[in-house]
PDB file of N, CA and C in Angstrom:
ATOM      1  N   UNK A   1       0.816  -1.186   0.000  1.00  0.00           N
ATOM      2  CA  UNK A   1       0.000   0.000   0.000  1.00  0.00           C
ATOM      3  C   UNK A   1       0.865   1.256   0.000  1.00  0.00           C
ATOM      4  N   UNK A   2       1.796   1.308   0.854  1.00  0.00           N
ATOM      5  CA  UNK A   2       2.613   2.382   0.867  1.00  0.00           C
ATOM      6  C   UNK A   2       4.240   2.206   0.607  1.00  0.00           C
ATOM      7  N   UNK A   3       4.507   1.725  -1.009  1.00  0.00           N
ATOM      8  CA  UNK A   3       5.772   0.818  -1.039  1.00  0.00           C
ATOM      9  C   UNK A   3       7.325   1.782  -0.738  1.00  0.00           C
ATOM     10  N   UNK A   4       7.008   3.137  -0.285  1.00  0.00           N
ATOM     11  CA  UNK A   4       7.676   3.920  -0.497  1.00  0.00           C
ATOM     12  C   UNK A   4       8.982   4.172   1.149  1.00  0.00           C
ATOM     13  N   UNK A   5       7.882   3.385   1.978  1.00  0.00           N
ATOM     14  CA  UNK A   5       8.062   3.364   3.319  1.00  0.00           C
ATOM     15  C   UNK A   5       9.401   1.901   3.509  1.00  0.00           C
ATOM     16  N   UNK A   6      10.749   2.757   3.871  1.00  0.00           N
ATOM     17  CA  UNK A   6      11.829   1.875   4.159  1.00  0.00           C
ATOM     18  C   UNK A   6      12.157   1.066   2.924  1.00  0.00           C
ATOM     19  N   UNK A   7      11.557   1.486   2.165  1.00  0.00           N
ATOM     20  CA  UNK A   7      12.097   1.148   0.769  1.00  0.00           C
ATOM     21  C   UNK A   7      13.792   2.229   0.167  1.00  0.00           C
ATOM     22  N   UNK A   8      14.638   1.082   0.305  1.00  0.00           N
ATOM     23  CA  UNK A   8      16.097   1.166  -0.271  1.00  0.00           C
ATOM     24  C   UNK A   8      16.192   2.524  -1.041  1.00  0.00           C
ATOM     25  N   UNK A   9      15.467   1.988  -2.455  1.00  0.00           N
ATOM     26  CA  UNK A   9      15.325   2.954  -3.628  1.00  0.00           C
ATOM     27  C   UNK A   9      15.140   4.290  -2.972  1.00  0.00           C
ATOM     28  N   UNK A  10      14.380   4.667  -2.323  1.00  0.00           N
ATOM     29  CA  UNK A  10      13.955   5.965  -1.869  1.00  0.00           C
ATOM     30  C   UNK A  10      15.185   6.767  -1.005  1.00  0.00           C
ATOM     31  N   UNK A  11      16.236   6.271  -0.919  1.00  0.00           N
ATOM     32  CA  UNK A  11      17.539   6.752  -0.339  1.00  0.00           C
ATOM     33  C   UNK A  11      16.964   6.745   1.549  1.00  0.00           C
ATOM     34  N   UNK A  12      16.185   5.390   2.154  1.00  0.00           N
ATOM     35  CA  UNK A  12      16.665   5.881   3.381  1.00  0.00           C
ATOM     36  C   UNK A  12      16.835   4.498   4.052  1.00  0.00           C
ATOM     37  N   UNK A  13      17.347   4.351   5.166  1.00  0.00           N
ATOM     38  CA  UNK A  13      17.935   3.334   6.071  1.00  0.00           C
ATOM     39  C   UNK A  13      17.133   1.966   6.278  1.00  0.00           C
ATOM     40  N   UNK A  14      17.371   0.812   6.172  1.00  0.00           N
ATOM     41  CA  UNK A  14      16.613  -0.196   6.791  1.00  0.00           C
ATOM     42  C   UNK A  14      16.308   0.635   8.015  1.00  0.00           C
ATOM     43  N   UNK A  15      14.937   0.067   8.294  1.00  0.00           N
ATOM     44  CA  UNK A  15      14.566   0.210   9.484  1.00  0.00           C
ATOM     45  C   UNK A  15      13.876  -1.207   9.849  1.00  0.00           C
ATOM     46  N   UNK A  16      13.860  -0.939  11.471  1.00  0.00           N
ATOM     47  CA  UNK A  16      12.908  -2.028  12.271  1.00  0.00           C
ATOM     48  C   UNK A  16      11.471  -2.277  11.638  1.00  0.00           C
ATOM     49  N   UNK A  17      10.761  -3.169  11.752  1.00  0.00           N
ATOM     50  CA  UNK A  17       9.236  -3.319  11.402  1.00  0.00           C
ATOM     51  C   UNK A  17       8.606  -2.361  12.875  1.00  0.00           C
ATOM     52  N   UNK A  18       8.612  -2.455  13.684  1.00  0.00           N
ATOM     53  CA  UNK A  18       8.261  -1.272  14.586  1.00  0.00           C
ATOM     54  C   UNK A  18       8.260  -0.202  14.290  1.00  0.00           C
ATOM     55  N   UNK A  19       9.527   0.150  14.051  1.00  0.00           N
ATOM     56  CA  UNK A  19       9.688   1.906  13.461  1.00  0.00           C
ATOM     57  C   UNK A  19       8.679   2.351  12.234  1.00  0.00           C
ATOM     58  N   UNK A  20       8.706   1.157  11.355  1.00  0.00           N
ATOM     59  CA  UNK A  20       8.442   1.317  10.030  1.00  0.00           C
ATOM     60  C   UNK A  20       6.921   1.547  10.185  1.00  0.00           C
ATOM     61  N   UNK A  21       6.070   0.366  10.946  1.00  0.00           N
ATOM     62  CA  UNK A  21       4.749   0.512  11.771  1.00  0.00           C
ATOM     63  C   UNK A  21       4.285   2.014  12.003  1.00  0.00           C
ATOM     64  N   UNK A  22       4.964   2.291  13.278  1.00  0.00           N
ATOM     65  CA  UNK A  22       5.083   3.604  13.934  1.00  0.00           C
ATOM     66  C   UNK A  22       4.835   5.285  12.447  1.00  0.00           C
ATOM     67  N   UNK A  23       5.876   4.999  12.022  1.00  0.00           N
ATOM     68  CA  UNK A  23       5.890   5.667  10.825  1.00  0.00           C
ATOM     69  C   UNK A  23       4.334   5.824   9.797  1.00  0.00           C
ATOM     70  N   UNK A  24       3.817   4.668   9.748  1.00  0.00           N
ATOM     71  CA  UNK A  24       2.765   4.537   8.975  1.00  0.00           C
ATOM     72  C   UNK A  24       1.293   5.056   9.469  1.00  0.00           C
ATOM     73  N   UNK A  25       1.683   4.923  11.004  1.00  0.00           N
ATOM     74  CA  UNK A  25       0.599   5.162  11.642  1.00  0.00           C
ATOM     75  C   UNK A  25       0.595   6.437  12.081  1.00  0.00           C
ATOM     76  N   UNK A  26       1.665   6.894  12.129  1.00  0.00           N
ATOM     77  CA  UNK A  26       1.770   8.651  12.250  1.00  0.00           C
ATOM     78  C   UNK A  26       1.191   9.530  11.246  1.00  0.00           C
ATOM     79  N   UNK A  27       1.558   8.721  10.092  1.00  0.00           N
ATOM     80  CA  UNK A  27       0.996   9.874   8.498  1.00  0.00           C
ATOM     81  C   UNK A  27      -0.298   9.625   8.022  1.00  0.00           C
ATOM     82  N   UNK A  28      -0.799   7.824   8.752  1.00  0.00           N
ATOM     83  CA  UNK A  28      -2.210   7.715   8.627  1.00  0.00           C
ATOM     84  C   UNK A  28      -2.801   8.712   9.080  1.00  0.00           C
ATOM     85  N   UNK A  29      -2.433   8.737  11.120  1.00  0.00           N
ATOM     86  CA  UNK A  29      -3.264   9.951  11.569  1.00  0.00           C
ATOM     87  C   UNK A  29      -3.129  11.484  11.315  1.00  0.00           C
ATOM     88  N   UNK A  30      -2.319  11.714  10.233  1.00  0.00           N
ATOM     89  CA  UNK A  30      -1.930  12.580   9.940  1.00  0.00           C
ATOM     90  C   UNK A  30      -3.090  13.168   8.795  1.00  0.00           C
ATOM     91  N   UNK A  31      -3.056  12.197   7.684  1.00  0.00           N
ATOM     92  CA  UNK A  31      -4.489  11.949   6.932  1.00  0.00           C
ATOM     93  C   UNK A  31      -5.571  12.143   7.564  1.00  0.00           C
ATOM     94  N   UNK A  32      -5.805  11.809   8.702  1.00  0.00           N
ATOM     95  CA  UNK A  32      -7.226  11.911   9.112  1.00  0.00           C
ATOM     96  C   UNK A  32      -7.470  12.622   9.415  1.00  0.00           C
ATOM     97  N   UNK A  33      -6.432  13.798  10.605  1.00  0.00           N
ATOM     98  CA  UNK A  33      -6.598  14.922  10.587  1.00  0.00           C
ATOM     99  C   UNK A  33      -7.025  16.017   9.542  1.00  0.00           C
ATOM    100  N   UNK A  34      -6.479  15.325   8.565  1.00  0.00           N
ATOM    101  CA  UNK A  34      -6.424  16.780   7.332  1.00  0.00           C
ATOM    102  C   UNK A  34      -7.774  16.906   6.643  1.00  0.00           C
ATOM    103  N   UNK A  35      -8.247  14.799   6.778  1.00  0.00           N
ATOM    104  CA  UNK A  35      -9.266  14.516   6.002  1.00  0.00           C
ATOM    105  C   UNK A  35     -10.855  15.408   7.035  1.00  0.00           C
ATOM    106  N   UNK A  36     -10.573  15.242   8.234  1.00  0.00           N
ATOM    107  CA  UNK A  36     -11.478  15.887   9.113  1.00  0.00           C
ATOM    108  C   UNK A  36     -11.446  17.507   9.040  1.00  0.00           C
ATOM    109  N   UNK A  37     -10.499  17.757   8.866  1.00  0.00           N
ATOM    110  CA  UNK A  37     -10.297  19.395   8.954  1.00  0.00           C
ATOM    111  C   UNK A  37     -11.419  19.819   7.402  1.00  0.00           C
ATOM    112  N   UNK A  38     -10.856  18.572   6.535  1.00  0.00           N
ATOM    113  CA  UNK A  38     -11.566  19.467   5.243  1.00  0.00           C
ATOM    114  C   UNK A  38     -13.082  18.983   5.350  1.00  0.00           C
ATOM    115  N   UNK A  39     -13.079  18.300   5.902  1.00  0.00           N
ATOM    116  CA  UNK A  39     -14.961  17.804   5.890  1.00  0.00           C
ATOM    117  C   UNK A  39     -15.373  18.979   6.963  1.00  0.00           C
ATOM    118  N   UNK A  40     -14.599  19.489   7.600  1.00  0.00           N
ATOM    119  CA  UNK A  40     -15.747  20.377   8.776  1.00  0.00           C
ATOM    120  C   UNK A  40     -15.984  21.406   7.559  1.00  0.00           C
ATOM    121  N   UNK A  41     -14.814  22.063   7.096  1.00  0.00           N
ATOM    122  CA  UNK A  41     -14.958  22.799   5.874  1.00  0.00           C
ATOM    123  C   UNK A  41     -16.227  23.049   4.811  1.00  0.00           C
ATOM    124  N   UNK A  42     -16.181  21.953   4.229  1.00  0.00           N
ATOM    125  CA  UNK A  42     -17.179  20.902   3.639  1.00  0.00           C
ATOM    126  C   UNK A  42     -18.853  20.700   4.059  1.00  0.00           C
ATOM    127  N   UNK A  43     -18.786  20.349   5.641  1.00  0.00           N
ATOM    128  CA  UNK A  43     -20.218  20.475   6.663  1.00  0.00           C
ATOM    129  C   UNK A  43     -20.313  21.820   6.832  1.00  0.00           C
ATOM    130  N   UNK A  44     -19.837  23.072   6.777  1.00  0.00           N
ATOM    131  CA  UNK A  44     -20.061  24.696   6.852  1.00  0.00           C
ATOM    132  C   UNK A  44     -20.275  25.026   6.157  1.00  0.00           C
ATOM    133  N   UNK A  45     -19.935  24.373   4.371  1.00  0.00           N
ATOM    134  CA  UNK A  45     -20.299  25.758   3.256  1.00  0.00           C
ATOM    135  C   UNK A  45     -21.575  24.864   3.069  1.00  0.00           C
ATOM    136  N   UNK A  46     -21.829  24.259   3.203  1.00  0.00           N
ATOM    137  CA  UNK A  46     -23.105  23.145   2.988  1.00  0.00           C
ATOM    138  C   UNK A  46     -24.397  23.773   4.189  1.00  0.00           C
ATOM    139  N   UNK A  47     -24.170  23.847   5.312  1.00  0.00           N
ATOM    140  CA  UNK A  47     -24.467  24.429   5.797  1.00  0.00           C
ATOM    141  C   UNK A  47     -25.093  26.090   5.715  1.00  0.00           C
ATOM    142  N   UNK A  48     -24.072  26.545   5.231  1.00  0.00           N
ATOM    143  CA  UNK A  48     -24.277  27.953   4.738  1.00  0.00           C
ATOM    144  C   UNK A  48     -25.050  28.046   3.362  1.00  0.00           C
ATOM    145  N   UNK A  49     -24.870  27.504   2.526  1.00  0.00           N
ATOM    146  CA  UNK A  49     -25.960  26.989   1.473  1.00  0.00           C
ATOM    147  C   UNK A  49     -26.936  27.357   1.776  1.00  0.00           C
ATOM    148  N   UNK A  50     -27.045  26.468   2.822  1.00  0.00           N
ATOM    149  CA  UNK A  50     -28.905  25.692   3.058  1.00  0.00           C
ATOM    150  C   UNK A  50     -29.456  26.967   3.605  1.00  0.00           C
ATOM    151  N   UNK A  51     -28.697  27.657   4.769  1.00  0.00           N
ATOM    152  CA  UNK A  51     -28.799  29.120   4.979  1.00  0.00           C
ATOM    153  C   UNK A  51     -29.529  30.022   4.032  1.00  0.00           C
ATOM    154  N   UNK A  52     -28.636  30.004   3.097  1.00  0.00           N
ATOM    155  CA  UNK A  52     -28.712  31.365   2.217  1.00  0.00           C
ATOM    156  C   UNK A  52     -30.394  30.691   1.022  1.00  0.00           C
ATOM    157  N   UNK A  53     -30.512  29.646   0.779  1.00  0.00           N
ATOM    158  CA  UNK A  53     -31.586  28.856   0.457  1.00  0.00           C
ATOM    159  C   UNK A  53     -33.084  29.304   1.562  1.00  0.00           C
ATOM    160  N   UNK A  54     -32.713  29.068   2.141  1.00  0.00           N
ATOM    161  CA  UNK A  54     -33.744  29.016   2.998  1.00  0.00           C
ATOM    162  C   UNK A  54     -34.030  30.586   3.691  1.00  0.00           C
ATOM    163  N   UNK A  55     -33.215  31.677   3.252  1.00  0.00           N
ATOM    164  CA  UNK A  55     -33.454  32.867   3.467  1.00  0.00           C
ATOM    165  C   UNK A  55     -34.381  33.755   2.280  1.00  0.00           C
ATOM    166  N   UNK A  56     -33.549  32.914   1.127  1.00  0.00           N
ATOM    167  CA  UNK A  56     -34.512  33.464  -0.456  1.00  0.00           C
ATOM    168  C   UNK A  56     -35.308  32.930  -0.325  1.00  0.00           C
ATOM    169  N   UNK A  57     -35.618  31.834  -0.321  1.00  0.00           N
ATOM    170  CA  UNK A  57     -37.368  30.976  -0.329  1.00  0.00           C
ATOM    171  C   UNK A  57     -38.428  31.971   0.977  1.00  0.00           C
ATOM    172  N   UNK A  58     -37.589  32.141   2.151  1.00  0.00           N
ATOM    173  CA  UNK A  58     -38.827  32.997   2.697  1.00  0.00           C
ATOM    174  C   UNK A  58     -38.863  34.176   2.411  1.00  0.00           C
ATOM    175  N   UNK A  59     -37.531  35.307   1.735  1.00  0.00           N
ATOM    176  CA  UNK A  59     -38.107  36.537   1.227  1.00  0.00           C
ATOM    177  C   UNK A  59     -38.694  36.440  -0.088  1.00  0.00           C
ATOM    178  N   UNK A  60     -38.838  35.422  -0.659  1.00  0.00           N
ATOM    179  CA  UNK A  60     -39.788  35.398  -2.334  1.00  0.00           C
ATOM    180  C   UNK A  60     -41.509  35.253  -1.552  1.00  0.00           C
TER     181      UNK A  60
END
């Protein structure tokens, strides 16, 4: 999935399967953070939409 991790080619060190673990699971939660940050994003302009929708429908 992520062949890039302790892979030779990529110029960096054998590492432990621990470290390498550790590593994977840091940039996962790293992803999720970013992936959550942009969905709140995402749940607000959606939000604000429905707002601005529902402000024209009652001044028409």
């Amino acid at each position: 999935m992520f062949p890039f991790w302790g892979n030779a080619c990529y110029g960096s060190e054998p590492i432990s399967r621990k470290a390498g673990l550790e590593r994977k699971l840091k940039f996962l939660i790293w992803m999720r953070d970013d992936l959550e940050s942009r969905l709140a994003g995402i749940n607000a302009s959606i939000e604000t939409i429905r707002q601005q929708i529902e402000r024209s429908d009652s001044a028409a």
